[in-house]
PDB file of N, CA and C in Angstrom:
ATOM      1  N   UNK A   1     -50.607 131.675  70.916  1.00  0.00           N
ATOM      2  CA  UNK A   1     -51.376 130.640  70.272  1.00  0.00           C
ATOM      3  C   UNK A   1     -52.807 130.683  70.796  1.00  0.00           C
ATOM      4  N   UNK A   2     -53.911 130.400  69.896  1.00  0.00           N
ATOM      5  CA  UNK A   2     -55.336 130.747  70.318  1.00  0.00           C
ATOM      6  C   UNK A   2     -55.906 129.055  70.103  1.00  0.00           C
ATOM      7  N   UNK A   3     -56.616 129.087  71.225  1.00  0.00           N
ATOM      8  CA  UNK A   3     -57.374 127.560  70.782  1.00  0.00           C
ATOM      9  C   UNK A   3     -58.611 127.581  70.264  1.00  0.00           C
ATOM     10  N   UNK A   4     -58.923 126.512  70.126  1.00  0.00           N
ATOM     11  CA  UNK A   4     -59.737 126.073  68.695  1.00  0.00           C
ATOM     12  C   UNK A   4     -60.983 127.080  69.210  1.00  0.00           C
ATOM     13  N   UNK A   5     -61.612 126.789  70.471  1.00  0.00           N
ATOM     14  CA  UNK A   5     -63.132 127.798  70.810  1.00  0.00           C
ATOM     15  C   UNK A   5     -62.486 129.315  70.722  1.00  0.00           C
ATOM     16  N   UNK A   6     -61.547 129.575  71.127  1.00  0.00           N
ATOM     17  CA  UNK A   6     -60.984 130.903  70.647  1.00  0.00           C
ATOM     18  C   UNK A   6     -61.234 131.219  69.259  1.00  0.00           C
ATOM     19  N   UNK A   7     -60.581 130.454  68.607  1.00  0.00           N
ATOM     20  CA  UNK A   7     -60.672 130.539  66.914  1.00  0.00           C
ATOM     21  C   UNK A   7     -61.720 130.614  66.604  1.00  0.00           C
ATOM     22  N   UNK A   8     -62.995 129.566  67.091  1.00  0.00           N
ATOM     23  CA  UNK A   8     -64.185 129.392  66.831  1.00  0.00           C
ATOM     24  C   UNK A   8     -64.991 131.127  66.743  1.00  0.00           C
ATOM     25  N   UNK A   9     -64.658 131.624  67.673  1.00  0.00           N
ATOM     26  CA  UNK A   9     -65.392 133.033  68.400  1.00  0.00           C
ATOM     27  C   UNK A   9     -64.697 134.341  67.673  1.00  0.00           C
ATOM     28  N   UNK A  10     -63.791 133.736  67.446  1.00  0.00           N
ATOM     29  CA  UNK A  10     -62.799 134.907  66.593  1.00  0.00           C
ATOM     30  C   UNK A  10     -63.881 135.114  64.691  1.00  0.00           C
ATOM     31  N   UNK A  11     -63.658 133.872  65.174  1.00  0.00           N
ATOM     32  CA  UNK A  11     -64.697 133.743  63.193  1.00  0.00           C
ATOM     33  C   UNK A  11     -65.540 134.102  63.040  1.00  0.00           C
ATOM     34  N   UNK A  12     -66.532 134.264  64.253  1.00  0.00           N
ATOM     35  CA  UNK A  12     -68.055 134.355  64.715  1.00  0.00           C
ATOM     36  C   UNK A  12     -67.570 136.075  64.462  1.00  0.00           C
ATOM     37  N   UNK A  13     -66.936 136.647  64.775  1.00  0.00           N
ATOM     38  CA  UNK A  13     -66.639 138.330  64.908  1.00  0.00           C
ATOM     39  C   UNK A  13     -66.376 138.571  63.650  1.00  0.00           C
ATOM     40  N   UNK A  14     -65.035 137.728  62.791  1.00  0.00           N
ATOM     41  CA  UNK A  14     -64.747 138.063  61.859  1.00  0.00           C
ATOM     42  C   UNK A  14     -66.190 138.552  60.903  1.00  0.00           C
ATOM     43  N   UNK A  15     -67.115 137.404  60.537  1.00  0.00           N
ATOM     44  CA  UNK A  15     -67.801 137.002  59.794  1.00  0.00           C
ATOM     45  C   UNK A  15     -68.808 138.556  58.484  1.00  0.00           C
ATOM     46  N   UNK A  16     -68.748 139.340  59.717  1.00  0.00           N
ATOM     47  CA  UNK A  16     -69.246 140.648  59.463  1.00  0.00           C
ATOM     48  C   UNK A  16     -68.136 141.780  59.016  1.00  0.00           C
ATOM     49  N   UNK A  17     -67.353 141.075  59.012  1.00  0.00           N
ATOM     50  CA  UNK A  17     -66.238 141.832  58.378  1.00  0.00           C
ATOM     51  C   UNK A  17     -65.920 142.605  57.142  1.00  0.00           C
ATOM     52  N   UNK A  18     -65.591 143.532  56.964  1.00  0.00           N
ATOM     53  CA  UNK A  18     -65.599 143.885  55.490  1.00  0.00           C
ATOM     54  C   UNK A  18     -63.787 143.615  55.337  1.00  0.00           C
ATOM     55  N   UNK A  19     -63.455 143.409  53.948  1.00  0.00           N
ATOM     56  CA  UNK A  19     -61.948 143.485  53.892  1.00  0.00           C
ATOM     57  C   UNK A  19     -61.583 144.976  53.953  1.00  0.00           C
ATOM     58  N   UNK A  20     -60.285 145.393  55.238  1.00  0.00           N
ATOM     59  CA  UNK A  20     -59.785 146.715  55.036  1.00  0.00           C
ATOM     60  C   UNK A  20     -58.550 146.631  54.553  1.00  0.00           C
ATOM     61  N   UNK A  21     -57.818 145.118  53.747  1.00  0.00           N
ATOM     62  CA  UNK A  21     -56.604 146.101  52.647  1.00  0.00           C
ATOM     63  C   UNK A  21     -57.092 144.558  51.946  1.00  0.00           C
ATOM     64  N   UNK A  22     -56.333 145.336  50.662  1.00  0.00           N
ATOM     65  CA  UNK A  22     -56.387 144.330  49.148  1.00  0.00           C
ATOM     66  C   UNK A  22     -55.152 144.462  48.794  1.00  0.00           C
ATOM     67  N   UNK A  23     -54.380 143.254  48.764  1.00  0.00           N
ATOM     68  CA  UNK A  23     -53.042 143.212  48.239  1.00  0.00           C
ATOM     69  C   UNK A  23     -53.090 142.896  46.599  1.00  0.00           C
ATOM     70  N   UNK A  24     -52.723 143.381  45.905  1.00  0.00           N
ATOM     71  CA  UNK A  24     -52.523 143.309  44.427  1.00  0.00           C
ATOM     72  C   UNK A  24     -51.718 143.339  43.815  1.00  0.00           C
ATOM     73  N   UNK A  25     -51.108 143.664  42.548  1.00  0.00           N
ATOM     74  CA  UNK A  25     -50.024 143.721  41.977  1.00  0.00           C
ATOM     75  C   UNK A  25     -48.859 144.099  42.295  1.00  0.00           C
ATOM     76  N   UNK A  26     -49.317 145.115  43.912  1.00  0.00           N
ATOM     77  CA  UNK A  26     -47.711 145.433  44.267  1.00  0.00           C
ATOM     78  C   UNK A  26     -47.215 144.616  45.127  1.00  0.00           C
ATOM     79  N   UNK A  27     -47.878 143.306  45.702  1.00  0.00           N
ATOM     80  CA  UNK A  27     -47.721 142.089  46.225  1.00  0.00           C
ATOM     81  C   UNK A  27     -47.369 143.092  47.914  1.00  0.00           C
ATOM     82  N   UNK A  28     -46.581 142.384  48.635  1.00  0.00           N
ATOM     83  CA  UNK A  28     -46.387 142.977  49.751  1.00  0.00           C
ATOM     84  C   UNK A  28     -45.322 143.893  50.200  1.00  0.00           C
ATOM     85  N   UNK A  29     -45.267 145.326  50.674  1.00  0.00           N
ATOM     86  CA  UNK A  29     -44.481 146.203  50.688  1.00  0.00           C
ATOM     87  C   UNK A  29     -44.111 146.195  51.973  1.00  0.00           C
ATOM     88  N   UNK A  30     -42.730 146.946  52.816  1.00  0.00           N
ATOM     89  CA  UNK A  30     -43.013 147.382  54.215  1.00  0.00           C
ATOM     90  C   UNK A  30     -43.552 148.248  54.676  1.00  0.00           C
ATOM     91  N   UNK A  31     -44.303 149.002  53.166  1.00  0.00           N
ATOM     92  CA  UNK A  31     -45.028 150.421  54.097  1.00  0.00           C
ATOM     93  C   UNK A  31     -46.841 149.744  54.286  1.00  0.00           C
ATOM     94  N   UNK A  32     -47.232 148.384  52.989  1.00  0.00           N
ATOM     95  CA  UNK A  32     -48.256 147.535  53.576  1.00  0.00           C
ATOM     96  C   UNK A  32     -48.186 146.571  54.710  1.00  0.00           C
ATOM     97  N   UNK A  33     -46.891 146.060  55.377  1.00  0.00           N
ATOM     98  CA  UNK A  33     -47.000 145.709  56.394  1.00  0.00           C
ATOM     99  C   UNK A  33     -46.710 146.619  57.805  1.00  0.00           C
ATOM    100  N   UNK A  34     -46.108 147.835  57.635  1.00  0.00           N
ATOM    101  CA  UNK A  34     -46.795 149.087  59.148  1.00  0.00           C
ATOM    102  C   UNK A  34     -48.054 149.334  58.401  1.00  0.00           C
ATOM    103  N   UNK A  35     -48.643 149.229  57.449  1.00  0.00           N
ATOM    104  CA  UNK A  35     -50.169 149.659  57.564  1.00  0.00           C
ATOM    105  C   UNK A  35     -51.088 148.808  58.583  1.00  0.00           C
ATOM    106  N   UNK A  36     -50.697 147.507  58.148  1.00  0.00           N
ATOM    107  CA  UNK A  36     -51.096 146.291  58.414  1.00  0.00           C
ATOM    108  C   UNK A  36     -50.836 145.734  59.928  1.00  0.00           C
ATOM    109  N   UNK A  37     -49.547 146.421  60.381  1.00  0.00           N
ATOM    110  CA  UNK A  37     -49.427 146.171  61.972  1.00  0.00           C
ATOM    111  C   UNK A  37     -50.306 147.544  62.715  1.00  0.00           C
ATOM    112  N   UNK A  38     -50.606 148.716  62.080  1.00  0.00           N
ATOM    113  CA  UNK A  38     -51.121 149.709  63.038  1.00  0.00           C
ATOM    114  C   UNK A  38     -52.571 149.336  63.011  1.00  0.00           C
ATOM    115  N   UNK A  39     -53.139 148.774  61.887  1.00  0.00           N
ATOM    116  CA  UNK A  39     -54.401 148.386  62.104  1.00  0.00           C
ATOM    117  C   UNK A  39     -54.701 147.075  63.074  1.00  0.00           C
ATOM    118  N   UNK A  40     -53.622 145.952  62.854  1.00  0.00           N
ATOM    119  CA  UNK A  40     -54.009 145.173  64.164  1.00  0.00           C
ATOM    120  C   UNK A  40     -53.958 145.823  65.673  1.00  0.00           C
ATOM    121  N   UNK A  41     -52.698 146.413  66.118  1.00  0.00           N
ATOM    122  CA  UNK A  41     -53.020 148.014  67.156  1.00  0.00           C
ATOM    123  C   UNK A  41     -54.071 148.196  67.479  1.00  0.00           C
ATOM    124  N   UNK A  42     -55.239 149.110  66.734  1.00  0.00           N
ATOM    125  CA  UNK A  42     -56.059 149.075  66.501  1.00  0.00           C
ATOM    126  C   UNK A  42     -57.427 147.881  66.772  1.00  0.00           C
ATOM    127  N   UNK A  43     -58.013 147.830  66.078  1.00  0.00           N
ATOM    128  CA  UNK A  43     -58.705 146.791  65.470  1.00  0.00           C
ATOM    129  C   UNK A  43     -58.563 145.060  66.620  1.00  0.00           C
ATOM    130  N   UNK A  44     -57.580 144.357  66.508  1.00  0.00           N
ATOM    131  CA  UNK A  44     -57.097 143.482  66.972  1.00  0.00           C
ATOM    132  C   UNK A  44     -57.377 142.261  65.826  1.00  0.00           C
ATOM    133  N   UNK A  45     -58.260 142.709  64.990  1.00  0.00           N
ATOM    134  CA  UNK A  45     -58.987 141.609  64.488  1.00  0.00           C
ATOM    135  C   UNK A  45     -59.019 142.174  62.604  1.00  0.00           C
ATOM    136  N   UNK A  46     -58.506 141.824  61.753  1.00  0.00           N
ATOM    137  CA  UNK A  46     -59.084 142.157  60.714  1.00  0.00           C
ATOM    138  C   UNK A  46     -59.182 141.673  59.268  1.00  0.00           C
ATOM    139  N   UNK A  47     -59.724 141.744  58.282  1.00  0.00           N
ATOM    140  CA  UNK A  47     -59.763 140.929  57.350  1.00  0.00           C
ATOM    141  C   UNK A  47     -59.248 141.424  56.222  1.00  0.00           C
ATOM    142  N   UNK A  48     -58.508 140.594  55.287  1.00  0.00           N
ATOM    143  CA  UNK A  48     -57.666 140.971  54.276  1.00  0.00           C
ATOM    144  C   UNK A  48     -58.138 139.688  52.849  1.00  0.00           C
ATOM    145  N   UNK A  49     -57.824 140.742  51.927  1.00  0.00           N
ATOM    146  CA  UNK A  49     -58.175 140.415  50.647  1.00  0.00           C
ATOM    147  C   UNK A  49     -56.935 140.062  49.745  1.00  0.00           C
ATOM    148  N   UNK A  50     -57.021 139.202  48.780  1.00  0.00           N
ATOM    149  CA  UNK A  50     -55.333 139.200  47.726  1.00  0.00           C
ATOM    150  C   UNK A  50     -56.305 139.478  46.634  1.00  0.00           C
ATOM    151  N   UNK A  51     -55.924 139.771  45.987  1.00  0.00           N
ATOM    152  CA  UNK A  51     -56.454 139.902  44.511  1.00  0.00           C
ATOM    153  C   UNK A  51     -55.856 138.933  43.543  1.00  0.00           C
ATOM    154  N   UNK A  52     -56.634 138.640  42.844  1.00  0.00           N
ATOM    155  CA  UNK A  52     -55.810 137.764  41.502  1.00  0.00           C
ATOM    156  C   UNK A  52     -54.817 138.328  40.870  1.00  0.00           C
ATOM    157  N   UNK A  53     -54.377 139.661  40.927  1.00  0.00           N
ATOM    158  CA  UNK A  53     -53.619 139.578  39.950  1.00  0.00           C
ATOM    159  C   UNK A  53     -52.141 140.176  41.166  1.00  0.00           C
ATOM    160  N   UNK A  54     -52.211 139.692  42.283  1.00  0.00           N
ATOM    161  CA  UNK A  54     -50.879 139.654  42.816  1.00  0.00           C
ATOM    162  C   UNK A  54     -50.128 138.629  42.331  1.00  0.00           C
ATOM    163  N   UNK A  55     -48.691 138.544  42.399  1.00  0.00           N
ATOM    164  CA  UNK A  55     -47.706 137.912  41.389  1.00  0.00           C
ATOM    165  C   UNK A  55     -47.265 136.722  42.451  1.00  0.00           C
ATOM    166  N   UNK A  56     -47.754 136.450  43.710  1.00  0.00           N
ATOM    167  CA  UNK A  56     -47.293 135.381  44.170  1.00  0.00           C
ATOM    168  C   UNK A  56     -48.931 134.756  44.949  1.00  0.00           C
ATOM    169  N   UNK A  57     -48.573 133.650  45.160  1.00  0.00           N
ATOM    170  CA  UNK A  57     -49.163 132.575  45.490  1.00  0.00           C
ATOM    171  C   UNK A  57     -50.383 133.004  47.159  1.00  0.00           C
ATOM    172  N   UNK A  58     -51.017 132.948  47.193  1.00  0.00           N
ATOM    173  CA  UNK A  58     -52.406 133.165  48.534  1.00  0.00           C
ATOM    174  C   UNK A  58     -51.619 133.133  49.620  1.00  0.00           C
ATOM    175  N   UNK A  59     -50.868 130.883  50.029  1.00  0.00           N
ATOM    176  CA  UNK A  59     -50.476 130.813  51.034  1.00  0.00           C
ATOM    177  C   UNK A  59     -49.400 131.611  51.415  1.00  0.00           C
ATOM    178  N   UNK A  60     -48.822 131.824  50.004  1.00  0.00           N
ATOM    179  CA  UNK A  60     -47.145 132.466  50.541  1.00  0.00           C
ATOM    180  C   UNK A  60     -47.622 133.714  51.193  1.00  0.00           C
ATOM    181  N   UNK A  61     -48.401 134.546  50.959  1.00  0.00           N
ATOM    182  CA  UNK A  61     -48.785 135.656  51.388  1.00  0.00           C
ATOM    183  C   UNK A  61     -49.213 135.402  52.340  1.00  0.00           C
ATOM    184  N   UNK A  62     -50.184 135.174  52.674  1.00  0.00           N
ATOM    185  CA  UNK A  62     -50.824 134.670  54.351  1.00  0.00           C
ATOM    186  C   UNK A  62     -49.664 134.337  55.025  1.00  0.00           C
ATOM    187  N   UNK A  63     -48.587 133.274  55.002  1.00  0.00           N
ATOM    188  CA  UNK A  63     -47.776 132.690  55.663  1.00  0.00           C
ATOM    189  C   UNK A  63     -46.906 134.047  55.846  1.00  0.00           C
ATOM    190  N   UNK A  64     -46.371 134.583  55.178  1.00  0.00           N
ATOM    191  CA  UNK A  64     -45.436 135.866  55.028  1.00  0.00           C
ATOM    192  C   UNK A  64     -46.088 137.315  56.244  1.00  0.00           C
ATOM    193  N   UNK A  65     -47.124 137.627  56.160  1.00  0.00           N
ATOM    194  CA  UNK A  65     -48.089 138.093  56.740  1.00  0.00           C
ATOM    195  C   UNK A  65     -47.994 137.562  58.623  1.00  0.00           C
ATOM    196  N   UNK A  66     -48.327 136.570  58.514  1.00  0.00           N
ATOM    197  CA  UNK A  66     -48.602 136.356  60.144  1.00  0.00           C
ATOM    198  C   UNK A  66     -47.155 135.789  60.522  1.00  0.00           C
ATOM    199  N   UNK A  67     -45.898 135.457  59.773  1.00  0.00           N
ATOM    200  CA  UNK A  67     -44.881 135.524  60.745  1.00  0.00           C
ATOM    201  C   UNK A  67     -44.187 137.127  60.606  1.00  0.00           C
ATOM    202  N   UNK A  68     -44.192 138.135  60.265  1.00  0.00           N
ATOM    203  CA  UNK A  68     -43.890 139.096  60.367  1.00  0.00           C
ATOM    204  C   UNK A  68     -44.849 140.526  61.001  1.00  0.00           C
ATOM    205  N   UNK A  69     -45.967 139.778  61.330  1.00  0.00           N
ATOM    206  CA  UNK A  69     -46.438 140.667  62.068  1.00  0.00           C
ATOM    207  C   UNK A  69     -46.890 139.725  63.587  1.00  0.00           C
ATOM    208  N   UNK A  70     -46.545 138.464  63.565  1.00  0.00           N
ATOM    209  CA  UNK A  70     -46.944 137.995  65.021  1.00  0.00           C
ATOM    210  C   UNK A  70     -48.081 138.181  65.601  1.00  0.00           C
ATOM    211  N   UNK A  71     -49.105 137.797  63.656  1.00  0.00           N
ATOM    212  CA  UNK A  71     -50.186 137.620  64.790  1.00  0.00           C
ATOM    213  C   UNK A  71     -50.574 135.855  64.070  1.00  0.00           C
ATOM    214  N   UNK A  72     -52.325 135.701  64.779  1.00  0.00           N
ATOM    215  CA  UNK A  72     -52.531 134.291  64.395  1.00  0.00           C
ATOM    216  C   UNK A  72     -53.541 134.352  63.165  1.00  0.00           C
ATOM    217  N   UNK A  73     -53.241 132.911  62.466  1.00  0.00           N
ATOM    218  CA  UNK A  73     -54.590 132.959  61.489  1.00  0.00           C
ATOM    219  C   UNK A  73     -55.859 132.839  62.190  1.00  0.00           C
ATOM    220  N   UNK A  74     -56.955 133.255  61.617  1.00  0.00           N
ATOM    221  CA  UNK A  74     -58.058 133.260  62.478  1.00  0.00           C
ATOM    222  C   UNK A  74     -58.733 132.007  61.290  1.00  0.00           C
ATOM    223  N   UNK A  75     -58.937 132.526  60.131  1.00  0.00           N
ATOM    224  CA  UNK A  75     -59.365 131.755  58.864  1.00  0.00           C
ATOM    225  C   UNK A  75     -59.298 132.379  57.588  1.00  0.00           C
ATOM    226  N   UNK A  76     -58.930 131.281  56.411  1.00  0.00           N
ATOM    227  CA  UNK A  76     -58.476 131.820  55.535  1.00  0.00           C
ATOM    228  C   UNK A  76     -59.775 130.706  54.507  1.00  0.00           C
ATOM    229  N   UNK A  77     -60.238 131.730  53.612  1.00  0.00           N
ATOM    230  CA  UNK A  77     -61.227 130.918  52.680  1.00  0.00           C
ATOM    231  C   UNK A  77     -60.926 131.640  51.657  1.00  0.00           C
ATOM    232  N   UNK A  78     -60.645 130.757  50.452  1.00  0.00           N
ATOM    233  CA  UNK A  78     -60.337 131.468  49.446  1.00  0.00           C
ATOM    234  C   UNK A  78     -59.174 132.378  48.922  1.00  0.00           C
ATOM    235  N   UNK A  79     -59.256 133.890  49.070  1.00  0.00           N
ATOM    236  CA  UNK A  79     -58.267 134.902  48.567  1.00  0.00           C
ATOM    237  C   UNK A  79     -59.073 135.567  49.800  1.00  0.00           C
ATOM    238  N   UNK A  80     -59.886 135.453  50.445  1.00  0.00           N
ATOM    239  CA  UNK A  80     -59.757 136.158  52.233  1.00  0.00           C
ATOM    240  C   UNK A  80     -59.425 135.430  53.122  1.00  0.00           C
ATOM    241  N   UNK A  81     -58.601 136.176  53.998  1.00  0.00           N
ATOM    242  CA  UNK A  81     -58.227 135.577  55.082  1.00  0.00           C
ATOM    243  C   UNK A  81     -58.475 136.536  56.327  1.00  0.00           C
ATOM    244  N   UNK A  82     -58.693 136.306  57.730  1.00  0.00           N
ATOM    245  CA  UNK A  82     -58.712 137.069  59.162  1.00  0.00           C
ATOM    246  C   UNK A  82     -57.943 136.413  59.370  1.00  0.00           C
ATOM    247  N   UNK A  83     -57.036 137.705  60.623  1.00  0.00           N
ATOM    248  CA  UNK A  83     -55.970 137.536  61.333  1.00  0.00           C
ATOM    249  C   UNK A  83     -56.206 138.366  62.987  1.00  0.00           C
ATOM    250  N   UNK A  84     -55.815 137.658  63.860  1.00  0.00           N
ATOM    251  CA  UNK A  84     -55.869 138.065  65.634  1.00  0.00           C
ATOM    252  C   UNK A  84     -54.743 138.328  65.904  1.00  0.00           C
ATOM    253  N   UNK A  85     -54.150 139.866  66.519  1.00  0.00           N
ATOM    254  CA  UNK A  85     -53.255 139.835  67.189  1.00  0.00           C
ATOM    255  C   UNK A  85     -53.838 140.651  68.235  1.00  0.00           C
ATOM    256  N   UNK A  86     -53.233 140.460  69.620  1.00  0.00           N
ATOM    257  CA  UNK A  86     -53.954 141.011  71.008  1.00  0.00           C
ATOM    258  C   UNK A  86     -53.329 142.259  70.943  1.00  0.00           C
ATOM    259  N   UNK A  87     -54.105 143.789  71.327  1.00  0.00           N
ATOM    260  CA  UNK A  87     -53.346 144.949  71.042  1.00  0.00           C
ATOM    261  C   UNK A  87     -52.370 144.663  72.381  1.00  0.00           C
ATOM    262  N   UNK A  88     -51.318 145.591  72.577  1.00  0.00           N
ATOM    263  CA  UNK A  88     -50.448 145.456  73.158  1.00  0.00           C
ATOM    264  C   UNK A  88     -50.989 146.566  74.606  1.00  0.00           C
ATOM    265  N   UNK A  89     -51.380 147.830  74.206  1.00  0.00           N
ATOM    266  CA  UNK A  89     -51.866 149.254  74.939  1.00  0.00           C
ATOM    267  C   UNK A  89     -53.768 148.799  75.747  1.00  0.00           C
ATOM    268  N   UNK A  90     -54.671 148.386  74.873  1.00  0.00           N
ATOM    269  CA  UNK A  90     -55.718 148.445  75.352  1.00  0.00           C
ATOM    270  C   UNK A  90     -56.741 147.474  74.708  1.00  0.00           C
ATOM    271  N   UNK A  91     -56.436 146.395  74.882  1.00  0.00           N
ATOM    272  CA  UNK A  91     -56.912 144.689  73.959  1.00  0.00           C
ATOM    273  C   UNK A  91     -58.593 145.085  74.333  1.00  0.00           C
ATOM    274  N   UNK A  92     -59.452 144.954  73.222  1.00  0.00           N
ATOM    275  CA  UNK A  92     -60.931 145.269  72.686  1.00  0.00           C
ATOM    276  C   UNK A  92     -61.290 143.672  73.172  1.00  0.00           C
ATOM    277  N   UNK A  93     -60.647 143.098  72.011  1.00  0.00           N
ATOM    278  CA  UNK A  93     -61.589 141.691  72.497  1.00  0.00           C
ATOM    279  C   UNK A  93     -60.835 140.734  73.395  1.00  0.00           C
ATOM    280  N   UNK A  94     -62.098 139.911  73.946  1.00  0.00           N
ATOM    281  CA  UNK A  94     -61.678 139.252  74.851  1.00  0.00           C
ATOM    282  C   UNK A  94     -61.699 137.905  75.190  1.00  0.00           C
ATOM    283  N   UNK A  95     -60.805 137.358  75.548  1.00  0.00           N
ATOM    284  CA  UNK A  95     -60.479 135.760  74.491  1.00  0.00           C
ATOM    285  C   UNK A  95     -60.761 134.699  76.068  1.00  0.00           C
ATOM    286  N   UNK A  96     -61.598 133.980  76.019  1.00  0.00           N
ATOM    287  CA  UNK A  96     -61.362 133.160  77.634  1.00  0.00           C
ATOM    288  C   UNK A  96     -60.477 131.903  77.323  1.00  0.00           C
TER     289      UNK A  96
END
């Protein structure tokens, strides 16, 4: 769990973000969620897009998303959302 100045600082990073996946019509797969866990690995931090014409609902997706990959919402506006999970091997950012 990240607290609120955590969150705060997380957003501040996000902000410059470009989205690196767009979920769309094929809604969510398990080969988009190991995409989606090797980039938090990675990354720790990253931002995701839904498209309108995915067949289910923003929250369900977001919600679906961060309990199966264990990480946190960072912020969700709109059809983007950032997500924080701490890498496990060699954590980039650094949370006080």
């Amino acid at each position: 769990m990240i607290t609120g100045k955590q969150r705060a600082y997380l957003r501040c990073l996000g902000n410059d973000l470009e989205p690196i996946f767009q979920i769309g019509k094929g809604g969510l797969s398990p080969e988009l969620i190991n995409q989606l866990e090797a980039a938090l690995e990675a990354r720790e931090l990253i931002k995701i897009r839904i498209l309108k014409n995915c067949p289910r609902a923003v929250d369900e997706v977001v919600d679906e998303i961060v309990h199966s990959l264990g990480c946190a919402l960072v912020q969700k506006i709109g059809r983007n959302f950032i997500v924080y999970r701490e890498a496990l091997e060699e954590p980039r950012i650094r949370l006080l």
